[in-house]
N, C-alpha and C. Protein backbone atom coordinates (compact mmCIF):
# COMPACT_ATOMS: atom_id res chain seq x y z
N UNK A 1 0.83 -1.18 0.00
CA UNK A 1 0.00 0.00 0.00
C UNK A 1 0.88 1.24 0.00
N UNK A 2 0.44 2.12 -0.93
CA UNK A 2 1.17 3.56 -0.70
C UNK A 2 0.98 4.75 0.27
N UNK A 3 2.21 4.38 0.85
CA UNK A 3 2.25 6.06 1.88
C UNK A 3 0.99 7.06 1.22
N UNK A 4 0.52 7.80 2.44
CA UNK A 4 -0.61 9.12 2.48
C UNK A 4 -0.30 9.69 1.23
N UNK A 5 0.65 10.31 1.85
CA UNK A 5 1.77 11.46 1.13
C UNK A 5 1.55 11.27 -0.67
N UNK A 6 1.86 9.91 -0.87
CA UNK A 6 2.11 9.80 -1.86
C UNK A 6 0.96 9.55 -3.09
N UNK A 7 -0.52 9.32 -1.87
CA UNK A 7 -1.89 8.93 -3.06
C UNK A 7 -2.07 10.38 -3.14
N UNK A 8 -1.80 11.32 -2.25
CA UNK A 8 -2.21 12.49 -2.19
C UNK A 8 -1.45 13.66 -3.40
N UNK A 9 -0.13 13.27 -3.39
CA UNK A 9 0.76 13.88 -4.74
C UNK A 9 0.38 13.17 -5.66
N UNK A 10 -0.36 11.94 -5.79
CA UNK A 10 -0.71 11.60 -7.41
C UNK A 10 -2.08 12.05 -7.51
N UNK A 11 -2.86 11.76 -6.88
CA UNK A 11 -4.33 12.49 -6.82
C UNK A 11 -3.94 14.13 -7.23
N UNK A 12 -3.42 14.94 -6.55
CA UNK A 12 -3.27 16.34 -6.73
C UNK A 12 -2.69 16.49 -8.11
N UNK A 13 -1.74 15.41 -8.34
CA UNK A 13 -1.11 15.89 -9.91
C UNK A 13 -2.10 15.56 -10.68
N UNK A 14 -2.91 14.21 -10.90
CA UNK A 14 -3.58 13.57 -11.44
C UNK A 14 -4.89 15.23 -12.03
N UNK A 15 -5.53 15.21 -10.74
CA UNK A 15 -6.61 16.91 -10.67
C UNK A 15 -5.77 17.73 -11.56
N UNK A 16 -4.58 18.24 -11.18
CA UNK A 16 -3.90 19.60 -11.59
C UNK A 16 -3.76 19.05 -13.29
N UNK A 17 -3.42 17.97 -14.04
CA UNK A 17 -3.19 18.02 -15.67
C UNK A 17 -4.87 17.79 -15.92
N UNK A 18 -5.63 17.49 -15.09
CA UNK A 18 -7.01 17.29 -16.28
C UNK A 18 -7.40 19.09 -16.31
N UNK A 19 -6.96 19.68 -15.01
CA UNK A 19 -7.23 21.02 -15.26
C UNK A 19 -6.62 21.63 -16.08
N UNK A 20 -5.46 21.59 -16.31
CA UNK A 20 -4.79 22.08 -17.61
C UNK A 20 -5.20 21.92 -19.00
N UNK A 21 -5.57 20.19 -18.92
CA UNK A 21 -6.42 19.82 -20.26
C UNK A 21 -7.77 20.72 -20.48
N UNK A 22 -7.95 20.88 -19.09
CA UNK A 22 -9.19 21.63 -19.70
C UNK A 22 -9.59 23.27 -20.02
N UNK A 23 -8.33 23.82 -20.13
CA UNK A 23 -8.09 25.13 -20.08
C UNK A 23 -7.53 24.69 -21.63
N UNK A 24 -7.23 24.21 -22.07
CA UNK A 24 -6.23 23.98 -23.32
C UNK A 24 -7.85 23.79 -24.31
N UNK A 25 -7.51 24.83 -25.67
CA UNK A 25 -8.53 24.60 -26.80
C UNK A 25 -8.88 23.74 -26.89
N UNK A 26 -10.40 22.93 -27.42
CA UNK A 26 -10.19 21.79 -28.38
C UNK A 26 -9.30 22.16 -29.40
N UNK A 27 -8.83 20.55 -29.91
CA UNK A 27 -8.61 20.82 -31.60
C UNK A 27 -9.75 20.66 -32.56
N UNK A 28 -9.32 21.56 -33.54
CA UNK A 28 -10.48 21.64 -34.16
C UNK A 28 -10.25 20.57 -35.42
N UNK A 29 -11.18 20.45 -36.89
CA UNK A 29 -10.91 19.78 -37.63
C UNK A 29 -9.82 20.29 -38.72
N UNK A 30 -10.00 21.52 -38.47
CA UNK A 30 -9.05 22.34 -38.87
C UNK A 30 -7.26 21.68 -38.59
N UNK A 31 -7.31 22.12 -37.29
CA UNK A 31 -6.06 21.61 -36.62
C UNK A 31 -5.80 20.30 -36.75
N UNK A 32 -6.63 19.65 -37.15
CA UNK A 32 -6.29 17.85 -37.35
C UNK A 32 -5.65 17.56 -38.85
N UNK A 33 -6.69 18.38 -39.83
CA UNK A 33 -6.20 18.25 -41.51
C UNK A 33 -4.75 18.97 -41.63
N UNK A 34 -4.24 20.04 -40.55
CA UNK A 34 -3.14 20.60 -40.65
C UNK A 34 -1.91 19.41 -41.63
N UNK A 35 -1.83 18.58 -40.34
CA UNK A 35 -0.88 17.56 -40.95
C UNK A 35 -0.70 17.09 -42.12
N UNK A 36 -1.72 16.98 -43.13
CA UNK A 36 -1.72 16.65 -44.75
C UNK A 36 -1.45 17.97 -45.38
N UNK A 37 -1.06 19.21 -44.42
CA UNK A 37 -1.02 20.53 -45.72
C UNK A 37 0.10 19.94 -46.01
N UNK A 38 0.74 20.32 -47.67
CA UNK A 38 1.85 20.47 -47.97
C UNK A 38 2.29 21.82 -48.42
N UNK A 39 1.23 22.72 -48.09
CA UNK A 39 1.57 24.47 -48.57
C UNK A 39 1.48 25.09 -50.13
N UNK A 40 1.34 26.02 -50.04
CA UNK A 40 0.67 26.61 -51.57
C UNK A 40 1.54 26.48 -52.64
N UNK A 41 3.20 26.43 -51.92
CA UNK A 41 4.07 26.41 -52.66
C UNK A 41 4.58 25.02 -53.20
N UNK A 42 4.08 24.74 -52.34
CA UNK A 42 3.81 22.93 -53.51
C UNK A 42 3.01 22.47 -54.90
N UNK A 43 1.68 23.14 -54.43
CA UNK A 43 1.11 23.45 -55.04
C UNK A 43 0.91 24.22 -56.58
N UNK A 44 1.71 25.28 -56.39
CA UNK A 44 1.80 26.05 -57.65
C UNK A 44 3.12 25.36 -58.20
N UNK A 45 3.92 23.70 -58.13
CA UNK A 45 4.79 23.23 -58.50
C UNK A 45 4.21 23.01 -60.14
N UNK A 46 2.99 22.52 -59.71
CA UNK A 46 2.12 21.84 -60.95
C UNK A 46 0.81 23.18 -61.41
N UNK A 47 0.75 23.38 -60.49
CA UNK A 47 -0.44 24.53 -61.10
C UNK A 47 -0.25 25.75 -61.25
N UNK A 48 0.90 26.52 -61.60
CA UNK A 48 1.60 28.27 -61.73
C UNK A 48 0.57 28.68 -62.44
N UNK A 49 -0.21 28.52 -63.39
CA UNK A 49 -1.16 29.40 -63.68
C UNK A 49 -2.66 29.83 -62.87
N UNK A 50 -2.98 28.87 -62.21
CA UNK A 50 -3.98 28.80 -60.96
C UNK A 50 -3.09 30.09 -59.80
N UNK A 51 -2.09 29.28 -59.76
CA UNK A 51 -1.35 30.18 -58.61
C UNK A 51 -1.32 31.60 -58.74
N UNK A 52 -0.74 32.08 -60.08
CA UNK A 52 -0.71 33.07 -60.62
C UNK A 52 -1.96 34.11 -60.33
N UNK A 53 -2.84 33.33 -60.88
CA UNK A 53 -4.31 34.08 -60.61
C UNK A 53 -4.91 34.35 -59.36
N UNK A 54 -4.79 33.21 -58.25
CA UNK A 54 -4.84 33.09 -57.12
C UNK A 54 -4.14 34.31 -56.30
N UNK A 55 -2.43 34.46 -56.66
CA UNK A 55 -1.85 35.31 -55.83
C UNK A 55 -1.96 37.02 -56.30
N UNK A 56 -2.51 37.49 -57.62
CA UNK A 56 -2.88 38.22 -58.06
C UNK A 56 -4.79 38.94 -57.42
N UNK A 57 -4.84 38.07 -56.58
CA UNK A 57 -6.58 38.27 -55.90
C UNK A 57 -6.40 38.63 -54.69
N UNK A 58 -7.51 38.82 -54.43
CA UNK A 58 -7.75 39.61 -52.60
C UNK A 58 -7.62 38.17 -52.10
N UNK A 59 -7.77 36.91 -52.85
CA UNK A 59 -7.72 35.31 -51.54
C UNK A 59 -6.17 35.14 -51.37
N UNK A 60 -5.34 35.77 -51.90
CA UNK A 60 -3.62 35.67 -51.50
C UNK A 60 -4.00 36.36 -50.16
N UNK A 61 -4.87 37.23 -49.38
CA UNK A 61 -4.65 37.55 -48.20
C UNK A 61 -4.71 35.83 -47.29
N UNK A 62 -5.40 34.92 -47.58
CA UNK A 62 -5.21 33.69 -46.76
C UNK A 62 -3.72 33.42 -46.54
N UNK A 63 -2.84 33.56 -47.43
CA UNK A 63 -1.43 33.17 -47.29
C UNK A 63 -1.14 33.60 -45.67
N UNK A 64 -1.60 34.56 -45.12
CA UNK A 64 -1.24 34.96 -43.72
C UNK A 64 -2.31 34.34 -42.49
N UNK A 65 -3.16 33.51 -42.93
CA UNK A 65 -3.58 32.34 -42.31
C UNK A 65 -2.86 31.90 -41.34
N UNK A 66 -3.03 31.59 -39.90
CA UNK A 66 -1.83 30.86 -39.11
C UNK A 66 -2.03 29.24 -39.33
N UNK A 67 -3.15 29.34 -39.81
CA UNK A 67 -3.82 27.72 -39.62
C UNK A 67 -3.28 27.45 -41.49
N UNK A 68 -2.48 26.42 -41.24
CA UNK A 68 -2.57 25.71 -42.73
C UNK A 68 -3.94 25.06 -43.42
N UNK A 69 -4.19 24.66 -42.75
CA UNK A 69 -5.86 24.08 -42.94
C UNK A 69 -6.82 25.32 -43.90
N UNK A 70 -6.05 26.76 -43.50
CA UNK A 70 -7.19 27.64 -44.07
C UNK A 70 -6.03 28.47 -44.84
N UNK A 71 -5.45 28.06 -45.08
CA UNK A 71 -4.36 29.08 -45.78
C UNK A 71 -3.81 28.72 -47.20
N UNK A 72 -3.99 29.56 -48.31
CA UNK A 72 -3.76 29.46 -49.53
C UNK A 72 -4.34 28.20 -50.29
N UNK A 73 -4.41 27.53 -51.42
CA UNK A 73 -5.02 26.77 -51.94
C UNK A 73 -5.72 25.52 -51.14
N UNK A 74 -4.90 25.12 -49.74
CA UNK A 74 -5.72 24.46 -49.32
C UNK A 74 -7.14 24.69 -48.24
N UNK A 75 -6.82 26.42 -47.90
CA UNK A 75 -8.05 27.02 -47.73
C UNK A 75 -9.49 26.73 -48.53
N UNK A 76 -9.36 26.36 -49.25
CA UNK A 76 -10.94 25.97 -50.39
C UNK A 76 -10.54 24.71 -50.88
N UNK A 77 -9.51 24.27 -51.22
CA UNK A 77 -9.06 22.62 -51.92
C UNK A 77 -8.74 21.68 -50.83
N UNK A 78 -8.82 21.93 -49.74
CA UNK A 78 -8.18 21.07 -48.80
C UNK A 78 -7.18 20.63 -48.11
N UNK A 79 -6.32 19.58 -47.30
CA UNK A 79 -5.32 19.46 -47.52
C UNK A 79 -4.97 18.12 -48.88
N UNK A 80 -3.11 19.20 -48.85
CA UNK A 80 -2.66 18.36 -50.42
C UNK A 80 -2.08 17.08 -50.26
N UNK A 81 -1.60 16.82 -49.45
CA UNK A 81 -1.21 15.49 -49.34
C UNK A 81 -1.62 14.57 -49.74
N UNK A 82 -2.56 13.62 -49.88
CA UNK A 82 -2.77 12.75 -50.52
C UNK A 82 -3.05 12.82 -52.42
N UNK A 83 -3.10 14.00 -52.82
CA UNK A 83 -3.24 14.22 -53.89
C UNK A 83 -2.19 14.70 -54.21
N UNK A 84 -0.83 14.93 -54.00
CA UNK A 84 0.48 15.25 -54.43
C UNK A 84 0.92 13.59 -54.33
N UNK A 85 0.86 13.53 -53.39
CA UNK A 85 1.27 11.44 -52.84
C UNK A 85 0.87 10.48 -54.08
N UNK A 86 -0.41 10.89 -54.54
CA UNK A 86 -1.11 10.43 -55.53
C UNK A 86 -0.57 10.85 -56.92
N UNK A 87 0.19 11.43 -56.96
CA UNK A 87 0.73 12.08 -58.81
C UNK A 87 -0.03 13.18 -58.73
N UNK A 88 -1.05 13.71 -58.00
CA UNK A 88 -2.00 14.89 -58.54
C UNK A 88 -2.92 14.03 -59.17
N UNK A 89 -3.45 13.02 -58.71
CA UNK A 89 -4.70 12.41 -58.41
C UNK A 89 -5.90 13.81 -58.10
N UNK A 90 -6.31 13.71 -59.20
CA UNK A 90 -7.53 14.98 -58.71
C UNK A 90 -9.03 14.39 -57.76
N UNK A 91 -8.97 12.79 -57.80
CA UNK A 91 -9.96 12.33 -56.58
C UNK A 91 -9.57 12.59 -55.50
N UNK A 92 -8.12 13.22 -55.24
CA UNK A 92 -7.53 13.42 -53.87
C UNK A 92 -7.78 14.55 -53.37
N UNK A 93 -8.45 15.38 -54.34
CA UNK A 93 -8.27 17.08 -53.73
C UNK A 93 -9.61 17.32 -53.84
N UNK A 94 -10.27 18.18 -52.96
CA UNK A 94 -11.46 18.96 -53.03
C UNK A 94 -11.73 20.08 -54.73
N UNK A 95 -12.44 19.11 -55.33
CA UNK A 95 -12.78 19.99 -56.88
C UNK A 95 -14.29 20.90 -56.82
N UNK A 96 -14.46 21.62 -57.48
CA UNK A 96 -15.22 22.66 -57.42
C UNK A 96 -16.70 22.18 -58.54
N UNK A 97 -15.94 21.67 -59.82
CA UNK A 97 -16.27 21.85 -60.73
C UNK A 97 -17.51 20.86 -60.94
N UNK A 98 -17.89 19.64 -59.99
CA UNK A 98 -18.48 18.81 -60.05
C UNK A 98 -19.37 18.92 -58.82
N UNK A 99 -19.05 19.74 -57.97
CA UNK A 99 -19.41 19.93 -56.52
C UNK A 99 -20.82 20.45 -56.61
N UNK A 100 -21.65 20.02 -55.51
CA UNK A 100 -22.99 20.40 -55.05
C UNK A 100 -23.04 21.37 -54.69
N UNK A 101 -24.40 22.52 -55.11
CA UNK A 101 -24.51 23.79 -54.59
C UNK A 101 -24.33 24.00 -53.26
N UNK A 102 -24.68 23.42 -52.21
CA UNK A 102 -24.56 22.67 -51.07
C UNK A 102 -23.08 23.22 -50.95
N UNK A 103 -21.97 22.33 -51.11
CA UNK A 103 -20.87 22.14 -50.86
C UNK A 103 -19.88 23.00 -51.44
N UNK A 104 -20.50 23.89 -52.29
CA UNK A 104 -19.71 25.04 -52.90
C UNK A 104 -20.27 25.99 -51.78
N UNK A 105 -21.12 26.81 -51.40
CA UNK A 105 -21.90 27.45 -50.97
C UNK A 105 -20.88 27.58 -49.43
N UNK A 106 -20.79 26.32 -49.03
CA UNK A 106 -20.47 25.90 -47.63
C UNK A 106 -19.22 26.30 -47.57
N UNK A 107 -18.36 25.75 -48.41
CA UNK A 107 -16.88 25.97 -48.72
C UNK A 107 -16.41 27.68 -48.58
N UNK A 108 -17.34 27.97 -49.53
CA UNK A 108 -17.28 29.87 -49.40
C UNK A 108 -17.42 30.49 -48.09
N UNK A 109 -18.67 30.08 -47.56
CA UNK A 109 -19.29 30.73 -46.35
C UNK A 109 -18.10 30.06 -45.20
N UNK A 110 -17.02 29.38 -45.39
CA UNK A 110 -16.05 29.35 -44.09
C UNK A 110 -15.67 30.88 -44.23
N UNK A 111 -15.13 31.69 -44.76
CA UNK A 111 -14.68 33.02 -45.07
C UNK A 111 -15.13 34.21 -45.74
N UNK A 112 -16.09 33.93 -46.16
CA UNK A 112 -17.00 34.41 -47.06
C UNK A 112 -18.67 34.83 -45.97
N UNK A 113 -19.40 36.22 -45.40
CA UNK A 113 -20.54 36.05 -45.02
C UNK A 113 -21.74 35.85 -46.46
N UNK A 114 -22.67 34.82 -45.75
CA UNK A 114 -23.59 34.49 -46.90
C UNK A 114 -24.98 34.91 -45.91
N UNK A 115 -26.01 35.11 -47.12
CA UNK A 115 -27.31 35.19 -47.07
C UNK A 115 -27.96 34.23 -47.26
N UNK A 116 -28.96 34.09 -46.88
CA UNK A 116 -30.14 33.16 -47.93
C UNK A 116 -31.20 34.38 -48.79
N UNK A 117 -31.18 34.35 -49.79
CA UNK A 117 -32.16 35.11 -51.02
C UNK A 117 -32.11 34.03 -52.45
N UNK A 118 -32.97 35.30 -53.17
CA UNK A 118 -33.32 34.42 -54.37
C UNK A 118 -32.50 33.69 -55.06
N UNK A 119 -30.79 33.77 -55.38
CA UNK A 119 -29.57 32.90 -55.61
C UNK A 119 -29.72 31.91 -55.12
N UNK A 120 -29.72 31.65 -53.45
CA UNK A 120 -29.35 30.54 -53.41
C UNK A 120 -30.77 29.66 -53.08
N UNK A 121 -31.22 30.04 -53.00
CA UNK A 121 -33.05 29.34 -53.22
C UNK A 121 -32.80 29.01 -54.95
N UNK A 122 -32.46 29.49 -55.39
CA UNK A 122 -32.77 28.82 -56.96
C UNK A 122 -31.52 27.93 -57.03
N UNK A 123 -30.37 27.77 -56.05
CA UNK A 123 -29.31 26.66 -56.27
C UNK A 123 -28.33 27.53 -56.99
N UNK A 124 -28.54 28.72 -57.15
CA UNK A 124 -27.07 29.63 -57.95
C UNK A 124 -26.12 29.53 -57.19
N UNK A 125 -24.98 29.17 -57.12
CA UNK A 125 -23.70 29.09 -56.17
C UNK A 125 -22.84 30.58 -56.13
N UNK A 126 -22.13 30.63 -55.67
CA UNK A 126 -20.97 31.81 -55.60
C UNK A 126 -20.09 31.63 -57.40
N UNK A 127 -20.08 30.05 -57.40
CA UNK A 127 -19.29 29.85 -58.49
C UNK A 127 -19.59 30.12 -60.02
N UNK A 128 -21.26 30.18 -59.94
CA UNK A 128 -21.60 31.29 -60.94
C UNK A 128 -21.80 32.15 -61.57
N UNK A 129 -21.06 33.20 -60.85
CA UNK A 129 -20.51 33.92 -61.21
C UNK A 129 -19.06 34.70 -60.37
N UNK A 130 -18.56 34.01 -59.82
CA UNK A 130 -17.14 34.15 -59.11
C UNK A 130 -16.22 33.05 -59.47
N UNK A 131 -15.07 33.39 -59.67
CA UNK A 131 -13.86 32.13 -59.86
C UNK A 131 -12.73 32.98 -59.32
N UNK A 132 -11.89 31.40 -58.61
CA UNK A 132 -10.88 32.37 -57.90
C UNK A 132 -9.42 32.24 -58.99
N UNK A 133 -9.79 31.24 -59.97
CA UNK A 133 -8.85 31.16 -61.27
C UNK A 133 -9.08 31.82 -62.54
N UNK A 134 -10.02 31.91 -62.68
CA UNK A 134 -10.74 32.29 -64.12
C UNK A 134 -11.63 33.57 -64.07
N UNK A 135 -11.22 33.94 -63.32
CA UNK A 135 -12.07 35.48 -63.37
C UNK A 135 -11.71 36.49 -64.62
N UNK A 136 -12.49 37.29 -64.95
CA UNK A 136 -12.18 37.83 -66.30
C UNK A 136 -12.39 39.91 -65.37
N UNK A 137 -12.96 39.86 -64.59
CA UNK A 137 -13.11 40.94 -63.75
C UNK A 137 -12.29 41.13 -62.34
N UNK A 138 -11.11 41.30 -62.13
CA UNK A 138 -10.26 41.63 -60.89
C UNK A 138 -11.36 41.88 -59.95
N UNK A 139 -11.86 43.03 -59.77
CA UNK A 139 -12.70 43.30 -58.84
C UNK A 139 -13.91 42.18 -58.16
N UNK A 140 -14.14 41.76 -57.32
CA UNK A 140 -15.42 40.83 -57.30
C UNK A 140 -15.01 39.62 -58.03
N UNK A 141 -13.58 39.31 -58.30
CA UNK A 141 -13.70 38.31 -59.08
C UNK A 141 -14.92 37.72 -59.89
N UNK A 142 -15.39 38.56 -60.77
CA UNK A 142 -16.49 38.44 -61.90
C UNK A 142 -15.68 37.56 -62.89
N UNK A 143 -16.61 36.08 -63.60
CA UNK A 143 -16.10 35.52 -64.51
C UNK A 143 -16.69 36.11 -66.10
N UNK A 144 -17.22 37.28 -65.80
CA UNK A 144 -17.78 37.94 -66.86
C UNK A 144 -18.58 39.30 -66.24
N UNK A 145 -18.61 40.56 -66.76
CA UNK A 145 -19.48 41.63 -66.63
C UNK A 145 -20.43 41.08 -65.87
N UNK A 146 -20.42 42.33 -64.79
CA UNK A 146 -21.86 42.06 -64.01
C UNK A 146 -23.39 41.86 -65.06
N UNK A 147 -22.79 43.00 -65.84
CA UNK A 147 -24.37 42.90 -66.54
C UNK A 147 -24.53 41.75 -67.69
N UNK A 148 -23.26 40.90 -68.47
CA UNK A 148 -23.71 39.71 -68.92
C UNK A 148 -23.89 38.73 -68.16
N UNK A 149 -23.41 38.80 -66.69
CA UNK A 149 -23.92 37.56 -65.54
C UNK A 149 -25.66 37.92 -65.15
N UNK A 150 -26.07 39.00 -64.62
CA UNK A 150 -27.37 39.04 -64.90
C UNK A 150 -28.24 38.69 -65.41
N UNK A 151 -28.01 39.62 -67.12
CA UNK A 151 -28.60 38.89 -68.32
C UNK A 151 -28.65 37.72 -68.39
N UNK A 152 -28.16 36.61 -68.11
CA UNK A 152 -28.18 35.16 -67.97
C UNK A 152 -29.58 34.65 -67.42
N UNK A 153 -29.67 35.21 -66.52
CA UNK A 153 -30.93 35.08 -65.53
C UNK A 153 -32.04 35.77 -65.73
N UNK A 154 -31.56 37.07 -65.88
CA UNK A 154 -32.38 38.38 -65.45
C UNK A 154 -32.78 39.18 -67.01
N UNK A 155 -34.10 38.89 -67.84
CA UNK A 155 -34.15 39.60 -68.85
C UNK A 155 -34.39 41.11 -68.58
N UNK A 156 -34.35 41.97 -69.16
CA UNK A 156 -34.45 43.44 -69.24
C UNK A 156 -35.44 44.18 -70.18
């Protein structure tokens, strides 16, 4: 059997780290995907023209992200790791182009404030008329004139 003394210093230490644990953040999912970033600059190894466009936009402010999880291409694509691991396996990376209004919508609104109105009640995404590669308008990243994105929808 153990001396007083001694259930009493493991009991007290035992109390004193769950209190610490519990002063300490969760991790988030954020902080978990960290580990698969491989960074933007991996990234633009294979994709310099994405990059290009990317670091030319107001979303190069993510680069100062502390969280890799939310910082530069894998801010909206995910982490790269398994899709660099993969050759650039594009089943490995979060794609846009096939994605549910749902899951585009969602993706945005991590950084992005959203509404609910007539857009997204009709299923219009951000991505119809925003691209963070292919924009043809700097400003608003417009993939075309406000007023031929309208017209699309909106007769006059």
């Amino acid at each position: 059997m153990l001396p007083g003394r001694v259930v009493w210093f493991l009991l007290g230490s035992w109390l004193w780290a769950g209190l610490l644990a519990a002063q300490r953040p969760p991790e988030t999912a954020s902080d978990l995907d960290s580990a698969k970033c491989v960074g933007t600059e991996t990234c633009q190894t294979c994709h310099e023209e994405s990059y290009q466009s990317f670091a030319d936009s107001a979303h190069a402010r993510t680069l100062e992200n502390p969280r890799p999880a939310e910082r530069g291409c894998e801010g909206c694509h995910g982490p790269g790791a398994d899709h660099v691991n993969a050759g650039g396996d594009p089943g490995k990376i979060r794609r846009f182009a096939d994605a549910n209004p749902d899951t585009i919508r969602e993706r945005c609104a991590a950084c992005h404030a959203m509404r609910e109105d007539a857009h997204s009640r009709a299923r219009i995404t951000c991505l119809s008329c925003h691209s963070a590669h292919h924009y043809r308008e700097k400003k608003f990243l417009l993939i075309a004139s406000s007023d031929q994105l309208c017209r699309k929808c909106h007769s006059r």
